[in-house]
C-alpha atoms as a PDB file:
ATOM      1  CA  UNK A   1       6.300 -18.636  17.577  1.00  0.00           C
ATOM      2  CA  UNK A   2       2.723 -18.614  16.278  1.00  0.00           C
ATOM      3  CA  UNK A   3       3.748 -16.720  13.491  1.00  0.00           C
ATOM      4  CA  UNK A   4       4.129 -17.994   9.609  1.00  0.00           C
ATOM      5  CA  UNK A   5       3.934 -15.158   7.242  1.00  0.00           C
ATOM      6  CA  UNK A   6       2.740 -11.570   6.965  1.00  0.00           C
ATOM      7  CA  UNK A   7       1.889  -9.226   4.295  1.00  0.00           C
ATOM      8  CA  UNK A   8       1.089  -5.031   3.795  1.00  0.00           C
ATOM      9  CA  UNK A   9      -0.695  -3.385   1.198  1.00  0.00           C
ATOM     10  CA  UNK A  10      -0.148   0.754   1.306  1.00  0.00           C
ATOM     11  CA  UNK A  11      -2.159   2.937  -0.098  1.00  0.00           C
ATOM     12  CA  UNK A  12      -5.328   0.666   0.238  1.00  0.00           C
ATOM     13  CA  UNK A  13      -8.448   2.516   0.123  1.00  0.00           C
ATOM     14  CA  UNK A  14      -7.244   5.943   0.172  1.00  0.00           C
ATOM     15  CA  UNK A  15      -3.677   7.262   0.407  1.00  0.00           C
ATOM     16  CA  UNK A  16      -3.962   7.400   4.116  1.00  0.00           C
ATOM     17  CA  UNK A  17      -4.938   4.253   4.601  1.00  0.00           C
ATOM     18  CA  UNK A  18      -3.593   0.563   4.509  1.00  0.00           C
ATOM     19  CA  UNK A  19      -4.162  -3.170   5.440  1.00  0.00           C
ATOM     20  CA  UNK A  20      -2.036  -6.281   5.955  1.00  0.00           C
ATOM     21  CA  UNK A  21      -2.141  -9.257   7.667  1.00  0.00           C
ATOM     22  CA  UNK A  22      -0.766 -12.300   9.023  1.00  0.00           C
ATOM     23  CA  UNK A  23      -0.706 -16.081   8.668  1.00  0.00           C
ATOM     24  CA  UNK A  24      -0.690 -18.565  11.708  1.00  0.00           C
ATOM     25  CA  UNK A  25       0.669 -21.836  11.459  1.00  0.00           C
ATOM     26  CA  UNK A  26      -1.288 -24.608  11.852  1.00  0.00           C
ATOM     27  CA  UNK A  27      -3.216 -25.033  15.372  1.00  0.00           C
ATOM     28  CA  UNK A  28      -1.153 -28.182  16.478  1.00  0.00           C
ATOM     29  CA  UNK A  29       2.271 -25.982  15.525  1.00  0.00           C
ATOM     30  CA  UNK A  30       1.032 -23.230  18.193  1.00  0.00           C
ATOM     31  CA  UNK A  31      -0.243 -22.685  22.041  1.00  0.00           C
ATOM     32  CA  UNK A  32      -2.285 -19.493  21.489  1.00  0.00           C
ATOM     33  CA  UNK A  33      -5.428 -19.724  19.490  1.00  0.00           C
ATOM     34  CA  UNK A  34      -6.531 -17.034  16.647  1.00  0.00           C
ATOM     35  CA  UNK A  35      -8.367 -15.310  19.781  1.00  0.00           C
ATOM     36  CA  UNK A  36      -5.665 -14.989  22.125  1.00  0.00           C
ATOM     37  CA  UNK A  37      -3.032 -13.805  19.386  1.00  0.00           C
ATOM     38  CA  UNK A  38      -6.273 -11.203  18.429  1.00  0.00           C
ATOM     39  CA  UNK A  39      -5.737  -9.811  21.650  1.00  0.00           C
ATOM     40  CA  UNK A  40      -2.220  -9.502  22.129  1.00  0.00           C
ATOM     41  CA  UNK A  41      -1.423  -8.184  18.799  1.00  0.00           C
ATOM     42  CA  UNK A  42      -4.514  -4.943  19.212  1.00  0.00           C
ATOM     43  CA  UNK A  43      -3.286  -4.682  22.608  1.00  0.00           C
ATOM     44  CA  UNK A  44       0.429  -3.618  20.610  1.00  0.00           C
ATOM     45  CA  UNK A  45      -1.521  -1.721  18.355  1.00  0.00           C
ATOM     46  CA  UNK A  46      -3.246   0.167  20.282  1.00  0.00           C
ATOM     47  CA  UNK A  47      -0.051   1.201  21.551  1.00  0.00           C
ATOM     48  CA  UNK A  48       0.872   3.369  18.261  1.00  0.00           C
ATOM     49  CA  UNK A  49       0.020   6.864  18.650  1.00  0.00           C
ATOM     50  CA  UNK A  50      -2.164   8.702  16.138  1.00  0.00           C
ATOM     51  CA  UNK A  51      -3.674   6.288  14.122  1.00  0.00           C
ATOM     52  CA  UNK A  52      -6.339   3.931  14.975  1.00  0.00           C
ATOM     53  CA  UNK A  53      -5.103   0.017  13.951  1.00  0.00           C
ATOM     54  CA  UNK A  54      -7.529  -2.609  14.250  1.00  0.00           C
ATOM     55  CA  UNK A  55      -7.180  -6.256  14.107  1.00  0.00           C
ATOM     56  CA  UNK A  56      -9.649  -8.802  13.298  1.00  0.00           C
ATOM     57  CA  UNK A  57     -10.653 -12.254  12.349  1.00  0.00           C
ATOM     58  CA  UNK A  58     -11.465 -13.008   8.572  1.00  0.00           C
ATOM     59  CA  UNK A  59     -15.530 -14.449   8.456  1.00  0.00           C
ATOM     60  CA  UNK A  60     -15.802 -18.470   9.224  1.00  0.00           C
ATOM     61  CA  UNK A  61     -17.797 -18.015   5.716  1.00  0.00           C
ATOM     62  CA  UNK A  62     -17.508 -16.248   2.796  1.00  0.00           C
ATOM     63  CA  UNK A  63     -18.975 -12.877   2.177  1.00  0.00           C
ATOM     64  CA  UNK A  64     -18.153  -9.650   0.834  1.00  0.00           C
ATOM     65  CA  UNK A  65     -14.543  -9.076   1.939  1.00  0.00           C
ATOM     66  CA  UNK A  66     -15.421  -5.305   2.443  1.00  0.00           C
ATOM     67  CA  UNK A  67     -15.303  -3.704   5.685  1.00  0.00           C
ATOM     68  CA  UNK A  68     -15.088  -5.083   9.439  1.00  0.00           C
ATOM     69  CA  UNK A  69     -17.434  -7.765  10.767  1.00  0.00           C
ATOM     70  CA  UNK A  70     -19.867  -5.620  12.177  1.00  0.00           C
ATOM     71  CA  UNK A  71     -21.193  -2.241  10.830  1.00  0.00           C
ATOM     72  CA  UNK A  72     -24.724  -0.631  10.916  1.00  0.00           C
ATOM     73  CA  UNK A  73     -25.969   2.675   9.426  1.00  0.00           C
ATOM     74  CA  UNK A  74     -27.945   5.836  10.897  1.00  0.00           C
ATOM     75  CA  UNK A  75     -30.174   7.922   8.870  1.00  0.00           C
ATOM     76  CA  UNK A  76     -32.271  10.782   9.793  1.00  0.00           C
ATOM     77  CA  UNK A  77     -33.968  13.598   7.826  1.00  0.00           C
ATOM     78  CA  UNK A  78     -32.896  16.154  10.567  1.00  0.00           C
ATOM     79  CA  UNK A  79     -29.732  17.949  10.092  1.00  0.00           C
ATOM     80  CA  UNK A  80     -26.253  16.628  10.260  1.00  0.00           C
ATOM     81  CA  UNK A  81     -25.514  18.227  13.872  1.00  0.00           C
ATOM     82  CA  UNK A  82     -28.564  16.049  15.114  1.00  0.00           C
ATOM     83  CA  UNK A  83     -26.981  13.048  13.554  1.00  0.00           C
ATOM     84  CA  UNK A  84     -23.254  13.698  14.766  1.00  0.00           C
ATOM     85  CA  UNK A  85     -24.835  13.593  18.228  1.00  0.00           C
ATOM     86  CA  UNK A  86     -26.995  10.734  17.992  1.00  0.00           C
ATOM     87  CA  UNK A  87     -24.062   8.426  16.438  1.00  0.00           C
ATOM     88  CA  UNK A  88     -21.390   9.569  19.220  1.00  0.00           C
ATOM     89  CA  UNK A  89     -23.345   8.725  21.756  1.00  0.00           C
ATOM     90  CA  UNK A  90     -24.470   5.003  20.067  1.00  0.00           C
ATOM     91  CA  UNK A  91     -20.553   4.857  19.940  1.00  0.00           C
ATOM     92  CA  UNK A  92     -19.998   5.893  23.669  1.00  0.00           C
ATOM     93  CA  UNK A  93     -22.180   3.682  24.943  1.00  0.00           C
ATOM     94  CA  UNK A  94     -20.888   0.534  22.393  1.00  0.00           C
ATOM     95  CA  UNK A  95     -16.820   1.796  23.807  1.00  0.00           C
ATOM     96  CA  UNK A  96     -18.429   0.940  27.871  1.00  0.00           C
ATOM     97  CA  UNK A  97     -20.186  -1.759  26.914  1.00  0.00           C
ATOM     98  CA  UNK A  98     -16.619  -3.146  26.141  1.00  0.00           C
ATOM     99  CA  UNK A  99     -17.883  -5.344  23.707  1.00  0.00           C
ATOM    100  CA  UNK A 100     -15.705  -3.943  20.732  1.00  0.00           C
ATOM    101  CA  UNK A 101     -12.408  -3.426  19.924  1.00  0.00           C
ATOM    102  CA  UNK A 102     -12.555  -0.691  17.583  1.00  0.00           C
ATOM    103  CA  UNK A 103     -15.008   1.966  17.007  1.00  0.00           C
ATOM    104  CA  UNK A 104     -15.423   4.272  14.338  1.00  0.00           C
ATOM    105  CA  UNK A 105     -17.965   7.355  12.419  1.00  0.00           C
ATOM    106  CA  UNK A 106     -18.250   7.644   9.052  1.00  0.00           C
ATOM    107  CA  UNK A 107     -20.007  10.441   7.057  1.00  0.00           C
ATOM    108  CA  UNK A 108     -21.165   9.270   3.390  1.00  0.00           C
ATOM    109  CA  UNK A 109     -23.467  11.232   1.315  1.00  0.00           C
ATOM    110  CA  UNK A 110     -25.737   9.261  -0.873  1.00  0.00           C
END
């Protein structure tokens, strides 16, 4: 019922990849907030099996428009084994602090 309108772009950033969304109507036309429908809809997604779906709010403000709300970087001038084991760990301990609703590593060379 909190639904209004939906949308799916393929293809988006990389063949295996993809985004879409969906529009709310307006708070007095609904009982959940954004929050609660956050929730329920990752808890469906999580559901899927092997792929990794995240949902999230857009920013309050305006910003890039790249990537999710939170993101940080690790470098290190020891090898890329030391690093691999460094950033699983940072996201072990971020999955039990249960504090985020998806986690993810990325390797990018610069």
């Amino acid at each position: 019922p909190e639904y209004y309108s939906a949308f799916q772009i393929n293809g988006y950033n990389g063949v295996q990849a993809g985004i879409g969304g969906m529009l709310l109507k307006p708070w007095d036309e609904r009982e959940k907030s954004q929050m609660e429908l956050l929730h329920a809809v990752q808890a469906k997604l999580n559901e899927i099996p092997g792929v990794q779906i995240f949902a999230f709010n857009l920013p309050s403000l305006p910003g890039t428009g790249e990537g999710l709300p939170f993101q940080f970087v690790l470098n290190t001038a020891n090898d890329y084994e030391s690093l691999l084991q460094v950033a699983q760990r940072v996201k072990q301990r971020a999955s039990e602090s249960g504090k985020f609703a998806f986690l993810d590593l990325d390797l990018a060379f610069d």
